[in-house]
C-alpha atoms as a PDB file:
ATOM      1  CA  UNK A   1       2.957  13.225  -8.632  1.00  0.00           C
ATOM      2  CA  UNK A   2       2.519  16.365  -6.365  1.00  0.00           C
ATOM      3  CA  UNK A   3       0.585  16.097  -3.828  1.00  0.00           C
ATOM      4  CA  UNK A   4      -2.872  17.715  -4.147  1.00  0.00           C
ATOM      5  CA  UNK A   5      -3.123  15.787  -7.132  1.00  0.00           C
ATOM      6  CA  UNK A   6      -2.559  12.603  -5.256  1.00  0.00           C
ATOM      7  CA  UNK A   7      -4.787  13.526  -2.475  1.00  0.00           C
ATOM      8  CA  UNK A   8      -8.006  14.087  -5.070  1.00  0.00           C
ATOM      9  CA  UNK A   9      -7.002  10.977  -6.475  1.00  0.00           C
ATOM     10  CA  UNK A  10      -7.480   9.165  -3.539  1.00  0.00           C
ATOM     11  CA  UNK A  11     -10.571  11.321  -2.602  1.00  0.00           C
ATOM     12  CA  UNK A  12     -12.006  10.099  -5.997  1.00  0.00           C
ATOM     13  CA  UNK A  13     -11.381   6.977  -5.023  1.00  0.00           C
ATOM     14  CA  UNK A  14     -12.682   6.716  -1.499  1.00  0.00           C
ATOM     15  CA  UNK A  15     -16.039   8.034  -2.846  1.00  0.00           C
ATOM     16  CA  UNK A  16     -16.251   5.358  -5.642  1.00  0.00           C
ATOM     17  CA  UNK A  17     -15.773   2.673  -3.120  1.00  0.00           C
ATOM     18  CA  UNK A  18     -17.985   4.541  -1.474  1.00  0.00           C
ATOM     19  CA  UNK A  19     -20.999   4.895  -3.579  1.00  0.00           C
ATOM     20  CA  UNK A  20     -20.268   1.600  -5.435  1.00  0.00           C
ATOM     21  CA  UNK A  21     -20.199  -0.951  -2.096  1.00  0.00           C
ATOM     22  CA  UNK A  22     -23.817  -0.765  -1.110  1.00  0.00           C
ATOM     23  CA  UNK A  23     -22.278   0.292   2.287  1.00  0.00           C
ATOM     24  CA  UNK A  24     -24.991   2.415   4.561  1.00  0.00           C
ATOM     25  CA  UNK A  25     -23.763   5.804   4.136  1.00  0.00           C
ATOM     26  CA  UNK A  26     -22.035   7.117   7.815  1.00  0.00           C
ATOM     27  CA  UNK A  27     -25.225   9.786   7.941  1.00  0.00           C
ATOM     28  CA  UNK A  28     -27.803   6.946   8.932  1.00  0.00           C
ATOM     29  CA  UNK A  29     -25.404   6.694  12.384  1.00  0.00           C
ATOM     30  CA  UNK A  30     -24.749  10.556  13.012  1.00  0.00           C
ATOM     31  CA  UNK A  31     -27.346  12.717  14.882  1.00  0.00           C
ATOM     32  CA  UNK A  32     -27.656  15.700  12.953  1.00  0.00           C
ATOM     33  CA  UNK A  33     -28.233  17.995  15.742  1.00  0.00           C
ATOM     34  CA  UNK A  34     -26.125  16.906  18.025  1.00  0.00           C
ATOM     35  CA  UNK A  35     -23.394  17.195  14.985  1.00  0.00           C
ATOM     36  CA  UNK A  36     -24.125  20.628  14.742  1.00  0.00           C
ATOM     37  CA  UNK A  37     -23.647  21.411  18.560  1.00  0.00           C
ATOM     38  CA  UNK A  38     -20.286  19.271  17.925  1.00  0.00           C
ATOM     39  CA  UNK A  39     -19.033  21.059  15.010  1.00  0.00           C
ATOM     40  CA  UNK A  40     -19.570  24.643  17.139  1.00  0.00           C
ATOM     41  CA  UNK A  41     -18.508  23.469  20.294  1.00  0.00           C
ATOM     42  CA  UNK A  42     -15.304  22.238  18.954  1.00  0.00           C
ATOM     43  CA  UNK A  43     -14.294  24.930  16.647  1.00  0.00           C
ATOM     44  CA  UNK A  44     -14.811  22.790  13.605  1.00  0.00           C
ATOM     45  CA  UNK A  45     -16.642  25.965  12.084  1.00  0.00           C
ATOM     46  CA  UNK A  46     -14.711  29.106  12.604  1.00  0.00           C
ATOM     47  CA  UNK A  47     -12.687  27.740   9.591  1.00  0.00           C
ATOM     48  CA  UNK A  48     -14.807  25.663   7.753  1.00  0.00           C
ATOM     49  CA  UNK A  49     -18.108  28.005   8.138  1.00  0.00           C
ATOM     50  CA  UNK A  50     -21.410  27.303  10.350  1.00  0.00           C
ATOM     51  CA  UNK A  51     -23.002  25.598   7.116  1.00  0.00           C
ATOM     52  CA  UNK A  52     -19.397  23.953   6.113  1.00  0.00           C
ATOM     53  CA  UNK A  53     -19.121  26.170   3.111  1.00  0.00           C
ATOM     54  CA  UNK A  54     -15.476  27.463   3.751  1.00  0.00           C
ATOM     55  CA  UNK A  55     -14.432  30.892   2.972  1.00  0.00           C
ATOM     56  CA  UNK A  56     -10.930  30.242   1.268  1.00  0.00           C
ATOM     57  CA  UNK A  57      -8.682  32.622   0.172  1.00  0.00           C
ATOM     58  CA  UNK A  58      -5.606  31.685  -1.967  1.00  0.00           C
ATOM     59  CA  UNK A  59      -3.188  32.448   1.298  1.00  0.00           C
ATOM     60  CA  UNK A  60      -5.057  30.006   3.555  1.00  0.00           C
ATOM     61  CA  UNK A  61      -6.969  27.162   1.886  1.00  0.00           C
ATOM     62  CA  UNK A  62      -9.717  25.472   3.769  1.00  0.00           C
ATOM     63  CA  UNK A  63     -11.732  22.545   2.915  1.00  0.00           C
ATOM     64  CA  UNK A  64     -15.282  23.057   2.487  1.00  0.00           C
ATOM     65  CA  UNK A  65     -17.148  19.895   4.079  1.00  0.00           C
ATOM     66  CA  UNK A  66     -20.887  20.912   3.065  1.00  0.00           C
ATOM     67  CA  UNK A  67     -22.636  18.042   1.028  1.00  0.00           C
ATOM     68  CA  UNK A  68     -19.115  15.679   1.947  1.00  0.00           C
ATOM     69  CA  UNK A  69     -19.807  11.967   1.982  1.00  0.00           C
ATOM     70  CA  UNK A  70     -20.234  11.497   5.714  1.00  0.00           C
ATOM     71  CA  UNK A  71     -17.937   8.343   5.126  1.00  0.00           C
ATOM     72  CA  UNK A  72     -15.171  10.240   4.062  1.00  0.00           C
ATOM     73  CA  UNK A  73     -15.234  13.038   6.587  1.00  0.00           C
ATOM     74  CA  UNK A  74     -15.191  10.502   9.416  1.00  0.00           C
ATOM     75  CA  UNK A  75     -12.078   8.477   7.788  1.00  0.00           C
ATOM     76  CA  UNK A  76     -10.103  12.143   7.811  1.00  0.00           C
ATOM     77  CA  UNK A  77     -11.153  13.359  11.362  1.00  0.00           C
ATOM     78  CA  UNK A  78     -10.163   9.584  12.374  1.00  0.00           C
ATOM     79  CA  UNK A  79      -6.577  10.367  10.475  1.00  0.00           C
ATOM     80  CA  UNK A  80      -6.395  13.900  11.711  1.00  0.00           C
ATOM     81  CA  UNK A  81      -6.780  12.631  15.583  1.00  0.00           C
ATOM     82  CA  UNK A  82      -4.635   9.727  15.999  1.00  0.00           C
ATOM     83  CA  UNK A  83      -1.746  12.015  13.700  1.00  0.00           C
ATOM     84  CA  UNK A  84      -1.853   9.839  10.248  1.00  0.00           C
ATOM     85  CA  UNK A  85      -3.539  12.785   8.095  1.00  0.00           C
ATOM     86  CA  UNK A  86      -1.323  15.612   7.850  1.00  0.00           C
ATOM     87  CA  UNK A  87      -1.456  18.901   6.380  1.00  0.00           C
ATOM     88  CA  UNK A  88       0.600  21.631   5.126  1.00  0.00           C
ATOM     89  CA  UNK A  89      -1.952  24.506   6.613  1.00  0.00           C
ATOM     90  CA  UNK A  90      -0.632  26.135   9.618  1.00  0.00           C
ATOM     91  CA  UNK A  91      -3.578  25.222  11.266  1.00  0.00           C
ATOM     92  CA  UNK A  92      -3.142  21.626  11.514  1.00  0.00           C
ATOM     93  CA  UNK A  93      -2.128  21.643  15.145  1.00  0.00           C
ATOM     94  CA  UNK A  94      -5.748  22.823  15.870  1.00  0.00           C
ATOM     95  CA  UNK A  95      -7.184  20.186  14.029  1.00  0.00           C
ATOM     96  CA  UNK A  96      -4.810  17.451  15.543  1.00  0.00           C
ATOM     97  CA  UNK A  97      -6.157  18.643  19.258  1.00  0.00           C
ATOM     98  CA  UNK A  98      -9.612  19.531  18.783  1.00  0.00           C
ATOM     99  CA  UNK A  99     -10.375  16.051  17.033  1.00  0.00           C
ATOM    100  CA  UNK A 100      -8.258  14.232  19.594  1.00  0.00           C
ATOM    101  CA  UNK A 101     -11.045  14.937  22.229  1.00  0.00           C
ATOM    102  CA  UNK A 102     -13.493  13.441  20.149  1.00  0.00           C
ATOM    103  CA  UNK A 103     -15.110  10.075  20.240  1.00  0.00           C
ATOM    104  CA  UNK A 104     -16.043   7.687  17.138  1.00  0.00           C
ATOM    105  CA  UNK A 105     -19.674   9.003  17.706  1.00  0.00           C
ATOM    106  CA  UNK A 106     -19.062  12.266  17.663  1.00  0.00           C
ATOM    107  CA  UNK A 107     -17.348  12.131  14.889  1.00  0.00           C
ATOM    108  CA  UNK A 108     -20.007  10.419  13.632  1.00  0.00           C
ATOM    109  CA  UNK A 109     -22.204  13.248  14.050  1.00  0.00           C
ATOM    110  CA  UNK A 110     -20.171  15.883  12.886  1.00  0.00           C
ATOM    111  CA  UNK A 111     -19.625  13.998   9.479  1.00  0.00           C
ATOM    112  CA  UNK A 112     -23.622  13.628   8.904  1.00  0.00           C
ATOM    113  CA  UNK A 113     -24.618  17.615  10.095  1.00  0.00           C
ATOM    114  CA  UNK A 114     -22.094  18.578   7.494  1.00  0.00           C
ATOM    115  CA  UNK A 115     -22.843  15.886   4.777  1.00  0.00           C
ATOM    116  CA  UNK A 116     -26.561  17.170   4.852  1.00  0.00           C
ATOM    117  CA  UNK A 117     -25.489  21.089   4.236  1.00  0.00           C
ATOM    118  CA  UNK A 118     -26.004  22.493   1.123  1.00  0.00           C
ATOM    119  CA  UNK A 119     -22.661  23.366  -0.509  1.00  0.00           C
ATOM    120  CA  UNK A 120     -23.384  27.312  -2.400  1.00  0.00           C
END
């Protein structure tokens, strides 16, 4: 199974559980403003876009995180920072360092400014 197709896969099924487990969603704990200071303070949008609406090209994919399940986005920053998550990009290093200053909260916040953004 290659491995985009296993990483929707278990994309699909992180938002099922989700959606489907009555949990409150991560968004109710962020601070929406202070998530967007976060997200532009540590980088978080030069490649993923002030509004999370990514500007990929076919040479460098990026992940667009507008109108993400706040739930999810904190479970990858989490992986990203402590080194489980890894990524083929050549950017990864960046993410690994700019996440590993974070805290639980901030993460928190990040994950509900960009889970309220409109994805285009």
């Amino acid at each position: 199974m290659t491995s985009s197709l296993l990483e929707s896969r278990v994309v699909l099924g992180m938002m099922l559980v989700a959606f489907t487990s009555g949990a409150q969603p991560a968004s109710a704990e962020g601070d929406l403003s202070k998530g967007k200071t976060l997200a532009r303070s540590s980088a978080c949008i030069q490649c993923h876009g002030d509004d999370g609406n990514a500007r990929s090209t076919s040479f460098q994919p990026i992940p667009m995180l507008a109108g993400q399940p706040a739930e999810y986005l904190v479970a990858q920053m989490k992986a990203f920072a402590d080194g489980t998550r890894m990524s083929s990009t050549k950017n990864v290093e960046l993410m690994v360092q700019a996440l590993g200053r974070l805290s639980e909260s901030d993460f928190q916040d990040i994950a509900a400014y960009f889970e309220a953004q409109k994805r285009y």
